[in-house]
N, C-alpha and C. Protein backbone atom coordinates (compact mmCIF):
# COMPACT_ATOMS: atom_id res chain seq x y z
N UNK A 1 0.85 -1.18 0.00
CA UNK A 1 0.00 0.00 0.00
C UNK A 1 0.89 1.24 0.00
N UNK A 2 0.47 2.20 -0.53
CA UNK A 2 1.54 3.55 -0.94
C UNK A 2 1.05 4.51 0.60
N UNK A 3 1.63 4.92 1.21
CA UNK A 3 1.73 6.12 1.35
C UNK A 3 1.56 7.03 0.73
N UNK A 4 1.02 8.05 1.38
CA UNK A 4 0.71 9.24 1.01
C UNK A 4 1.91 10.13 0.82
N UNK A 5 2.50 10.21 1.48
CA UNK A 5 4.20 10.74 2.45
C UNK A 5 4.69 10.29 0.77
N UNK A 6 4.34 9.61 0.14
CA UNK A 6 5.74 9.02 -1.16
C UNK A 6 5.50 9.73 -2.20
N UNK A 7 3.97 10.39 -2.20
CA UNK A 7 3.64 11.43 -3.39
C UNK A 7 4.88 12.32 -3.52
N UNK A 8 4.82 12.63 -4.96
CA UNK A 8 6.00 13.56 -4.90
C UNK A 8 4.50 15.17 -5.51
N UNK A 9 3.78 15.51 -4.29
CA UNK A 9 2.91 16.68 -4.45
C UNK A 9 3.63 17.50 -5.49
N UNK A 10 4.77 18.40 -5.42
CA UNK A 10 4.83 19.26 -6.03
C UNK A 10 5.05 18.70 -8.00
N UNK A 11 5.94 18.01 -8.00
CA UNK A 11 6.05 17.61 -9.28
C UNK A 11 4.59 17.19 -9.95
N UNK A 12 3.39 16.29 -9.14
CA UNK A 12 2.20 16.13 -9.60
C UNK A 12 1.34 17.17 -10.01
N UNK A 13 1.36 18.50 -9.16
CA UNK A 13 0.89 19.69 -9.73
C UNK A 13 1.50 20.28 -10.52
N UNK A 14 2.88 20.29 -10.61
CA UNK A 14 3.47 21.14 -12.16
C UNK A 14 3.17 20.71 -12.71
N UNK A 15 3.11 18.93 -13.23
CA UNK A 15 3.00 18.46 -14.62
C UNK A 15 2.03 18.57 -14.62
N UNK A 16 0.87 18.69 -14.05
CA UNK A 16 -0.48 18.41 -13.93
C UNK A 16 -1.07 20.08 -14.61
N UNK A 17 -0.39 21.37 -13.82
CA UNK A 17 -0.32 22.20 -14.75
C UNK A 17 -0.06 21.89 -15.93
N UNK A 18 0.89 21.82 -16.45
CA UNK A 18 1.26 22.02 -18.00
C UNK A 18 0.44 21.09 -18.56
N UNK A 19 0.08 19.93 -18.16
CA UNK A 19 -0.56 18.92 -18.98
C UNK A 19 -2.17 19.13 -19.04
N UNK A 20 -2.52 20.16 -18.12
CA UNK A 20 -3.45 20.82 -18.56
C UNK A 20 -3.78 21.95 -19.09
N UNK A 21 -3.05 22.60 -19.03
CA UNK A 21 -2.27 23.85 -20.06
C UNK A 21 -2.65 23.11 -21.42
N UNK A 22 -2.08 21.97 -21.72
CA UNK A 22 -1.43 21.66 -22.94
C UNK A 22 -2.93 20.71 -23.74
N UNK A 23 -3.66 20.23 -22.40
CA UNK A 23 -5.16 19.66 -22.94
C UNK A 23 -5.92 20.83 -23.24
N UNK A 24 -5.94 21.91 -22.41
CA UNK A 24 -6.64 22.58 -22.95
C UNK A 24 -6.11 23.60 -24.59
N UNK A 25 -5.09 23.25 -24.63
CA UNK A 25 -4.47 24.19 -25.83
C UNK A 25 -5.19 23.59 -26.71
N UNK A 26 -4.90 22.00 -27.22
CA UNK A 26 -5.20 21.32 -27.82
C UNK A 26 -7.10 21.13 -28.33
N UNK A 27 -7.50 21.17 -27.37
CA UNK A 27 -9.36 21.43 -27.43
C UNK A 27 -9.46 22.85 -27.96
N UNK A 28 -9.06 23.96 -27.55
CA UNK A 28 -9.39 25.39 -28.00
C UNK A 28 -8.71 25.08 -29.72
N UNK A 29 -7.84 24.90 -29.99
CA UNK A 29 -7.52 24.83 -31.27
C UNK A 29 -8.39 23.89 -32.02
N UNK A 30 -8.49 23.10 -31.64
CA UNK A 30 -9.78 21.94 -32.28
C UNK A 30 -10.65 22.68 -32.75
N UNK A 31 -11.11 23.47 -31.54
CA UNK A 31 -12.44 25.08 -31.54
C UNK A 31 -12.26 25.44 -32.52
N UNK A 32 -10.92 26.20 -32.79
CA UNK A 32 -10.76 27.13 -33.38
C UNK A 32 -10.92 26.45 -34.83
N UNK A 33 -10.57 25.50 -34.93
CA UNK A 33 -10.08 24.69 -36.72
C UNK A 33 -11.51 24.18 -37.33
N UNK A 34 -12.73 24.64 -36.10
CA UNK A 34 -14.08 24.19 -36.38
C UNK A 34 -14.01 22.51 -36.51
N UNK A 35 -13.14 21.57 -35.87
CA UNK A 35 -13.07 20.44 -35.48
C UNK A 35 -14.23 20.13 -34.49
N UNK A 36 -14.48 21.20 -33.34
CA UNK A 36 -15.29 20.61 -32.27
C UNK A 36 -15.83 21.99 -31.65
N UNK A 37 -16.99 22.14 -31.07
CA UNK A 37 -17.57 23.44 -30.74
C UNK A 37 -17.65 23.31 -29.00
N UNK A 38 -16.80 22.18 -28.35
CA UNK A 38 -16.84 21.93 -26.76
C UNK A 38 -15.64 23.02 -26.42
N UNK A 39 -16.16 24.03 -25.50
CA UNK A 39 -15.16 24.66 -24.63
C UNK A 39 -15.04 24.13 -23.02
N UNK A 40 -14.27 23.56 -22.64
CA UNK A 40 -14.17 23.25 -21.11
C UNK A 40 -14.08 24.57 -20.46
N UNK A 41 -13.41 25.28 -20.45
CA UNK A 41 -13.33 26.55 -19.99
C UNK A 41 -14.70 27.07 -19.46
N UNK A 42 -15.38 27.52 -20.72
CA UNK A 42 -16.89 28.18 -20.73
C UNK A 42 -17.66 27.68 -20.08
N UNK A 43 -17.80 26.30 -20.67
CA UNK A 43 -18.58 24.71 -20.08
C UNK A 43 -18.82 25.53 -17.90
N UNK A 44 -17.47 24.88 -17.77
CA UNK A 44 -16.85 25.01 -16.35
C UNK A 44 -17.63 26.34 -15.88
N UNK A 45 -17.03 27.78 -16.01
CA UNK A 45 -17.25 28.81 -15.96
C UNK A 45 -18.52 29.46 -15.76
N UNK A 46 -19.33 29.15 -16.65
CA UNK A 46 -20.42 29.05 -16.90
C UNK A 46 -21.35 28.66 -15.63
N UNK A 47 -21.25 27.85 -15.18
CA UNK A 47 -21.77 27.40 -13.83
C UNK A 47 -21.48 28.91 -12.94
N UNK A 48 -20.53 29.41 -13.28
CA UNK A 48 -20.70 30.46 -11.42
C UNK A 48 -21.06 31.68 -12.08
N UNK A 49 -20.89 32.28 -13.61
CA UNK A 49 -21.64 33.17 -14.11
C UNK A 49 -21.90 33.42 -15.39
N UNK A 50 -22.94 34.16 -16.08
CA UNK A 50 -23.38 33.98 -16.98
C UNK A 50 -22.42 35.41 -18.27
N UNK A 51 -21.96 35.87 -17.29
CA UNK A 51 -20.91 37.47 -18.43
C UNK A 51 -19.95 36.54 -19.00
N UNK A 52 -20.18 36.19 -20.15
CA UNK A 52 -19.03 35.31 -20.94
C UNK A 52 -17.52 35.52 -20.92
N UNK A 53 -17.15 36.44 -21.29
CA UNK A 53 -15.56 37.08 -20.33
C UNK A 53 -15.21 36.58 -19.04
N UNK A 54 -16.29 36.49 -18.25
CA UNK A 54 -15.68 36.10 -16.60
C UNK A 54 -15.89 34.67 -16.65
N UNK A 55 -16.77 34.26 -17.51
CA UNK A 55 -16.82 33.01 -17.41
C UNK A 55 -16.10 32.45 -17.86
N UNK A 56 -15.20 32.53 -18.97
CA UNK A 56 -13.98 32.22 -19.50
C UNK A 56 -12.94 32.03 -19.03
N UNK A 57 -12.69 33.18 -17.96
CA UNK A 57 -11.35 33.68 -16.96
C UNK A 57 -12.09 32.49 -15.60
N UNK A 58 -13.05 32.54 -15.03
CA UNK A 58 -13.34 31.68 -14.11
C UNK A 58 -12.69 30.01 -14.31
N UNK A 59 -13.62 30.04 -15.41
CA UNK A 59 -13.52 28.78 -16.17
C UNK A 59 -12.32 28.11 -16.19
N UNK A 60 -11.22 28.96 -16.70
CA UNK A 60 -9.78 28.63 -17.04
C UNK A 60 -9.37 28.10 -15.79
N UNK A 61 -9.96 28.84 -14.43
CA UNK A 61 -8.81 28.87 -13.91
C UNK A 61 -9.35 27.70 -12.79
N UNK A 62 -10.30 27.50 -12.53
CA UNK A 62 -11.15 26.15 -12.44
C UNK A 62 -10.50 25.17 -12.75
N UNK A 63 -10.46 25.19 -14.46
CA UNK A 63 -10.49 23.85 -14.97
C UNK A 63 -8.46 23.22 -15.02
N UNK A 64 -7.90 24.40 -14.40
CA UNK A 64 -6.48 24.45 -14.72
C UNK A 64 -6.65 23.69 -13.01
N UNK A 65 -7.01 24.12 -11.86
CA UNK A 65 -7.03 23.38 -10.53
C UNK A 65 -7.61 22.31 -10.42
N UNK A 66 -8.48 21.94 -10.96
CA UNK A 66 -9.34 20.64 -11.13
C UNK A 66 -8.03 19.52 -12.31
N UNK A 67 -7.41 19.99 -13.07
CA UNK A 67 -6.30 19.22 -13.83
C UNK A 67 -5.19 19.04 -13.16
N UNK A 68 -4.79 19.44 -12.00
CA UNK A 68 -4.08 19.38 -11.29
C UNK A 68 -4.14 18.54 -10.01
N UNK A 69 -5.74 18.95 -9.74
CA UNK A 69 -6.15 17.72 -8.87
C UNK A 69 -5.90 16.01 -9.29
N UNK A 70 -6.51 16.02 -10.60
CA UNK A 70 -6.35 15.13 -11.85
C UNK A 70 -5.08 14.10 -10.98
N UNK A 71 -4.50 14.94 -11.31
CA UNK A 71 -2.79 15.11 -11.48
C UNK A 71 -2.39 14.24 -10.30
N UNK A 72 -2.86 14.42 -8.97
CA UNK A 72 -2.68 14.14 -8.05
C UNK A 72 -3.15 12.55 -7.68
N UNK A 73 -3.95 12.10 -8.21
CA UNK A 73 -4.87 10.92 -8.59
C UNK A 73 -3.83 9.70 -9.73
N UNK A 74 -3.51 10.46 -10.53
CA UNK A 74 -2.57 9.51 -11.89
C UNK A 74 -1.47 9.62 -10.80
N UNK A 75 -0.84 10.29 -9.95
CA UNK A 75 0.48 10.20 -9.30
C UNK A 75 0.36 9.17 -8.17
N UNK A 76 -1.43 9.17 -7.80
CA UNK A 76 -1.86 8.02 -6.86
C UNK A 76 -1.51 6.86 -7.23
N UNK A 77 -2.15 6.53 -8.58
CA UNK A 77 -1.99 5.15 -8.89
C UNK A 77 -0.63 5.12 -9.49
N UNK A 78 0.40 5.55 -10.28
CA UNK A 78 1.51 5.22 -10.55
C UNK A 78 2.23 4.86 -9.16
N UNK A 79 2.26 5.90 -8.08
CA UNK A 79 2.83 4.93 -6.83
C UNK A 79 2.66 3.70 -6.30
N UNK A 80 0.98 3.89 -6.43
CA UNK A 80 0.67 2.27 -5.73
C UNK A 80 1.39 1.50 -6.74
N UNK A 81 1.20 1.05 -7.66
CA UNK A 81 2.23 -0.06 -9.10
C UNK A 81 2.69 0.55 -8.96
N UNK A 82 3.78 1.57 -8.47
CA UNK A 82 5.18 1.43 -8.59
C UNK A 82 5.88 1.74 -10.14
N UNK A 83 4.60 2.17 -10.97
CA UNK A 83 5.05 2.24 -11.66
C UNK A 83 4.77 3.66 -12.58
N UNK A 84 5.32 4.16 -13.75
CA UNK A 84 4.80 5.61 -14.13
C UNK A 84 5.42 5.64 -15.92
N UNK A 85 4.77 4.90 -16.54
CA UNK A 85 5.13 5.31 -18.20
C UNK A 85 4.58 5.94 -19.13
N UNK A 86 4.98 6.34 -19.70
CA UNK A 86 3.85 7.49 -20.87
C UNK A 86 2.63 6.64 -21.65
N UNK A 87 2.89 5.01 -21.74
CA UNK A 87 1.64 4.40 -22.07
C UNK A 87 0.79 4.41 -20.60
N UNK A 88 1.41 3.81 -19.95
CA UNK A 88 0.47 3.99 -18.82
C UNK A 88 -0.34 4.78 -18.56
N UNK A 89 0.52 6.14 -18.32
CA UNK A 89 -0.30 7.45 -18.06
C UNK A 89 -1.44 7.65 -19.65
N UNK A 90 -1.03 7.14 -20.51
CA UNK A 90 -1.99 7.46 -21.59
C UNK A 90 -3.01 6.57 -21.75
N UNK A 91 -3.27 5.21 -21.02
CA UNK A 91 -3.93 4.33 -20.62
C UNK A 91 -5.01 4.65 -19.62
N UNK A 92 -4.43 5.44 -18.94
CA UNK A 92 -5.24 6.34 -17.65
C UNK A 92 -6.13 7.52 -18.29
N UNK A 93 -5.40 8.10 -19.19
CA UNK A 93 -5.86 9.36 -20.09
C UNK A 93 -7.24 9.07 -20.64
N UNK A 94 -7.19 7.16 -21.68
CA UNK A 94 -8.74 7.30 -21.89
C UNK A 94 -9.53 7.08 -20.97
N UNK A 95 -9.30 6.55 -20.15
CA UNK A 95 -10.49 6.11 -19.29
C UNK A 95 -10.90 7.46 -18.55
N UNK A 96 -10.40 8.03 -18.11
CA UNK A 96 -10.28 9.35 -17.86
C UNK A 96 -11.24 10.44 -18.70
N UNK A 97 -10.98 9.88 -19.86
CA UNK A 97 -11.35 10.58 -21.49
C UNK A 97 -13.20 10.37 -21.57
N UNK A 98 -12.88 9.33 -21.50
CA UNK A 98 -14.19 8.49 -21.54
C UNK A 98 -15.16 8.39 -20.04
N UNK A 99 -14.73 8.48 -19.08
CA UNK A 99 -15.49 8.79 -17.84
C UNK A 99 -16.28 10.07 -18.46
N UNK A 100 -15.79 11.00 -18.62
CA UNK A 100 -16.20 12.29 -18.49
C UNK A 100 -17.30 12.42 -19.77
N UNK A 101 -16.65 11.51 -20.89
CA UNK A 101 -18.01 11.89 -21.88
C UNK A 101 -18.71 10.67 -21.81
N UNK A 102 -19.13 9.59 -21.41
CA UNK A 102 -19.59 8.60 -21.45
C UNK A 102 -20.92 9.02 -19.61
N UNK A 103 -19.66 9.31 -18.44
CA UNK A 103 -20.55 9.82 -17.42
C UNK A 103 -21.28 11.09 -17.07
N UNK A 104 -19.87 12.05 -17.07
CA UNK A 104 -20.37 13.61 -16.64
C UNK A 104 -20.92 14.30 -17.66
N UNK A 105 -21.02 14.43 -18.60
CA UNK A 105 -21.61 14.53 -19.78
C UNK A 105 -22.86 14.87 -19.94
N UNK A 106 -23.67 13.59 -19.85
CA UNK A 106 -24.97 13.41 -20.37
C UNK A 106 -25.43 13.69 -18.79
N UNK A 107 -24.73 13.96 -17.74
CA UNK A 107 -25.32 14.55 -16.35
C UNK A 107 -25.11 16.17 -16.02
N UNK A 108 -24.79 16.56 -17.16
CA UNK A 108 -24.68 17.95 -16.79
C UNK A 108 -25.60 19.05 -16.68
N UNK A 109 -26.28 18.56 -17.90
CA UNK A 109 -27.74 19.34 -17.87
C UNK A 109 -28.41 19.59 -16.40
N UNK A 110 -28.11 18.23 -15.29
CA UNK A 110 -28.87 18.48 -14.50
C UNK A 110 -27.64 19.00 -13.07
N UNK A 111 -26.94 19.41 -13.28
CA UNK A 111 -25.97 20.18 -12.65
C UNK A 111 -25.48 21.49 -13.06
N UNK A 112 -25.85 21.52 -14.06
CA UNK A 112 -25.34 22.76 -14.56
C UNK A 112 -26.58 24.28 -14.85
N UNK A 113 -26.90 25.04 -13.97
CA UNK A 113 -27.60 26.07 -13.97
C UNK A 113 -28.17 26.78 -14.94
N UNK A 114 -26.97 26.89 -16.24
CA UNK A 114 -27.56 27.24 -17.62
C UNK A 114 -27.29 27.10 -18.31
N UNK A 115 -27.46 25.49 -18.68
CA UNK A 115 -27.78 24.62 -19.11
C UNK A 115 -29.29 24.18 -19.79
N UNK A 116 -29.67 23.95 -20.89
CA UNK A 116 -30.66 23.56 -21.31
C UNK A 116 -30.79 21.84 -21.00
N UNK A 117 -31.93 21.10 -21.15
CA UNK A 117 -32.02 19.72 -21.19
C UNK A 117 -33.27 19.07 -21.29
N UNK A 118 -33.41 18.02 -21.56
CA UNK A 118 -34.59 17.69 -22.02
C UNK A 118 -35.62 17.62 -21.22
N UNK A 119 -35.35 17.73 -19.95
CA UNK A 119 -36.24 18.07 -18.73
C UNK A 119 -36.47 19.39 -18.83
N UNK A 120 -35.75 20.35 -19.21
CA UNK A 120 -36.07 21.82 -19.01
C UNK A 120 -34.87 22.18 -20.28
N UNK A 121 -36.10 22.52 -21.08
CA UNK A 121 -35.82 23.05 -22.65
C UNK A 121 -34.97 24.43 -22.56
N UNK A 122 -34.99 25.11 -23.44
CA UNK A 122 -34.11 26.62 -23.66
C UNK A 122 -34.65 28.02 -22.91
N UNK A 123 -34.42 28.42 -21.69
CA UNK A 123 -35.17 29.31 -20.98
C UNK A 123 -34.45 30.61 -21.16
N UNK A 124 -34.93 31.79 -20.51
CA UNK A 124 -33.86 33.00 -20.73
C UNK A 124 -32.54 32.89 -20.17
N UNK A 125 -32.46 31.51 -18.81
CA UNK A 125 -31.26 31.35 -17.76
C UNK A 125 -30.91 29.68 -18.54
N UNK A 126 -31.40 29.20 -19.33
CA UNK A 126 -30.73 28.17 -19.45
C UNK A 126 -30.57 27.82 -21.04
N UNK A 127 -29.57 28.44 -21.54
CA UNK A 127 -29.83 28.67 -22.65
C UNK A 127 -28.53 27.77 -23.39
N UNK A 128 -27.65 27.19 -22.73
CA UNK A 128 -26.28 26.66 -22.93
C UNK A 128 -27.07 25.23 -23.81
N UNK A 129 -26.60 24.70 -24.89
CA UNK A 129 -26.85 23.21 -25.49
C UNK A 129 -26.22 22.19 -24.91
N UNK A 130 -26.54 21.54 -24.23
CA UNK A 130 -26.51 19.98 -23.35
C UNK A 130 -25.83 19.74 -24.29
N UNK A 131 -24.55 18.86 -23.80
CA UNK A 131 -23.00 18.42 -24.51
C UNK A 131 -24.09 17.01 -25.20
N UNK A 132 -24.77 15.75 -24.29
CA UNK A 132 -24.99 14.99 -25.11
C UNK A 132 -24.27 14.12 -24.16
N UNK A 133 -24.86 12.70 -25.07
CA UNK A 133 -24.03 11.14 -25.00
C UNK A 133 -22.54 11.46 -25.71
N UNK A 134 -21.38 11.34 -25.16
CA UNK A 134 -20.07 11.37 -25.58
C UNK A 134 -20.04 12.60 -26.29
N UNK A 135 -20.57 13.88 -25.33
CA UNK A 135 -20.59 15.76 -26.10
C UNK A 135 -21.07 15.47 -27.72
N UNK A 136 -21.56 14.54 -27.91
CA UNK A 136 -21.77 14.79 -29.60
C UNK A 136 -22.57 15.76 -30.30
N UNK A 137 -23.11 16.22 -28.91
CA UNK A 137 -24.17 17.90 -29.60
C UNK A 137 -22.92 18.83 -30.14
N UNK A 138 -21.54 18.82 -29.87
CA UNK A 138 -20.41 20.24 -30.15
C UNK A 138 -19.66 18.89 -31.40
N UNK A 139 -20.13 18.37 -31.93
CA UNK A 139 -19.46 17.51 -33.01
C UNK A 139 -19.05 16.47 -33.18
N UNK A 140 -19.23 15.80 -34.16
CA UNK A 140 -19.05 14.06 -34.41
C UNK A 140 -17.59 14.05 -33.86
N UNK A 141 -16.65 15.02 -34.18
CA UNK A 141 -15.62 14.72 -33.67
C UNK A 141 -14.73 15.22 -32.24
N UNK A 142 -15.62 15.83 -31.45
CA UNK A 142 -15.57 15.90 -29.88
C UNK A 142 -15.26 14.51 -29.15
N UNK A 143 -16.01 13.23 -29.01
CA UNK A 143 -15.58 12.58 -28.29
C UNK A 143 -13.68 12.15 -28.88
N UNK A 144 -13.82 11.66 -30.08
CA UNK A 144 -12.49 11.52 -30.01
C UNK A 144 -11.21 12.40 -29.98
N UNK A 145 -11.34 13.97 -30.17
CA UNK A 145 -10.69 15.00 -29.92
C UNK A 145 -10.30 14.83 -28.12
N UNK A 146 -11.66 14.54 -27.90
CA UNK A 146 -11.51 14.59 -25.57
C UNK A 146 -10.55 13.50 -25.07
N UNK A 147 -10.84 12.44 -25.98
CA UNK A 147 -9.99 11.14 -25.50
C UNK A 147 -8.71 11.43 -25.64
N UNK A 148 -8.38 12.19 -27.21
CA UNK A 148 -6.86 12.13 -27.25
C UNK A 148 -6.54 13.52 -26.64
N UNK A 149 -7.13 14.03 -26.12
CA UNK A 149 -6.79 15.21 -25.28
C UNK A 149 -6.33 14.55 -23.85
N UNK A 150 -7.02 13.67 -23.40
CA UNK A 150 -6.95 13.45 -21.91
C UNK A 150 -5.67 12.42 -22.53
N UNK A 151 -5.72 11.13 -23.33
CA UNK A 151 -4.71 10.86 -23.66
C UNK A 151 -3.25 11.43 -23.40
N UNK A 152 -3.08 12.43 -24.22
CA UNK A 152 -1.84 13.46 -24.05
C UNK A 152 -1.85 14.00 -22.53
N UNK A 153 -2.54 14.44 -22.04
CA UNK A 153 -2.34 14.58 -20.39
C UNK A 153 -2.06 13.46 -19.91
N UNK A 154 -2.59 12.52 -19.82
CA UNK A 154 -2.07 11.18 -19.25
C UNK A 154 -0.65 10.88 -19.53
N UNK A 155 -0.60 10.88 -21.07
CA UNK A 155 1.43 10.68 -21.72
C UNK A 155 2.47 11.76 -21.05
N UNK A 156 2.30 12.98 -20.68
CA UNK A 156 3.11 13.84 -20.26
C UNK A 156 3.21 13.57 -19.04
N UNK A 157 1.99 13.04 -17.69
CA UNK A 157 1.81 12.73 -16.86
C UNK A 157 3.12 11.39 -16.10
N UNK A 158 2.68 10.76 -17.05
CA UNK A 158 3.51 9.30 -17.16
C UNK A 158 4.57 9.59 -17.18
N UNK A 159 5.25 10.33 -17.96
CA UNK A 159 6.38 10.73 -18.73
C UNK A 159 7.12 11.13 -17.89
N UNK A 160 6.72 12.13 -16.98
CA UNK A 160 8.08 13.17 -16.03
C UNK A 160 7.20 12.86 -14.84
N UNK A 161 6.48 12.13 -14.35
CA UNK A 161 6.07 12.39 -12.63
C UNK A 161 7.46 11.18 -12.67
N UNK A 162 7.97 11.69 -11.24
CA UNK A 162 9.23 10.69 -10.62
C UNK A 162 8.44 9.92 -9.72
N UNK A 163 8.37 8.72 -9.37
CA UNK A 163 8.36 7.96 -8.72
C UNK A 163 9.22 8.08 -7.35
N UNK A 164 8.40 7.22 -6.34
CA UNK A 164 9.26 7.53 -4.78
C UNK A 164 9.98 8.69 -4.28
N UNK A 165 9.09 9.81 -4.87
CA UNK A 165 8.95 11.29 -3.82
C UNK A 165 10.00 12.04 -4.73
N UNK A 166 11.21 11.01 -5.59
CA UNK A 166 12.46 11.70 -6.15
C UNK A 166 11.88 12.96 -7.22
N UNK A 167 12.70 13.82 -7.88
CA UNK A 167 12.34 14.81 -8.69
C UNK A 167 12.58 15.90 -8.97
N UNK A 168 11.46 16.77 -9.52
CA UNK A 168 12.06 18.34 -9.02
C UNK A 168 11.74 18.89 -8.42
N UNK A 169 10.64 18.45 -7.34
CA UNK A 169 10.21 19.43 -6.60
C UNK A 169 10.09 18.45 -5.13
């Protein structure tokens, strides 16, 4: 059984930064290339207010602490196995990938404030389009854009977390 004491905390949140830095780069450009119309940012944001600017800046900075938390979880299980490789961590990435559009997903509507859903259609406060089974309302090619997004967080993850506390931080 791992200890807690063996995490190496700080290295799990840097990479966990950048590797969410680097998921989210990857999804906004998708955006941008009209590949996929899912913003995590907004998505996120969106929940605490409705001024699109703040929700953006909220959003970011949300979804950058919540990837970091992430972070802290993939550094869980590479300790317990003892072990930490960029397949691994990218092994972790889909399931990861796929939790979120397969579970949180198609449950957001009913968590999310303004949010539309098939229980409660398009109102003046809920006006956001329900992501869907695997986000497929923001594009056929969203679920597999998310997977290899979380993918690549998982590979960078794998890649530089040190094992047994050693590292850079």
């Amino acid at each position: 059984m791992t200890s807690l004491f063996a995490l190496n905390v700080g290295s799990a949140l840097l990479w966990g930064l950048f590797a969410t830095g680097l998921l989210t780069l990857l999804m906004s450009g998708s955006q941008g290339l009209g590949w996929s119309r899912i913003s995590f940012p907004y998505m996120i944001g969106s929940m605490f207010t409705s001024h699109r600017g703040r929700a953006m800046g909220i959003g970011f900075l949300v979804h950058l602490a919540v990837g970091m938390s992430f972070a802290l979880l993939y550094a869980l299980v590479f300790e317990s196995w003892q072990w930490a490789t960029w397949w691994l961590g990218g092994l972790l990435g889909v399931f990861h990938g796929l939790f979120l559009l397969a579970v949180l997903m198609p449950a957001l509507p009913d968590l999310h404030p303004r949010m539309a859903s098939t229980h409660h259609g398009p109102t003046p406060t809920r006006q956001l389009e329900p992501p869907g089974f695997l986000a497929l309302n923001y594009g056929r090619s969203t679920p597999v854009l998310t997977i290899v997004g979380h993918i690549v967080y998982g590979m960078l993850l794998g890649l530089f977390y040190p094992l047994g506390g050693g590292g850079l931080l």
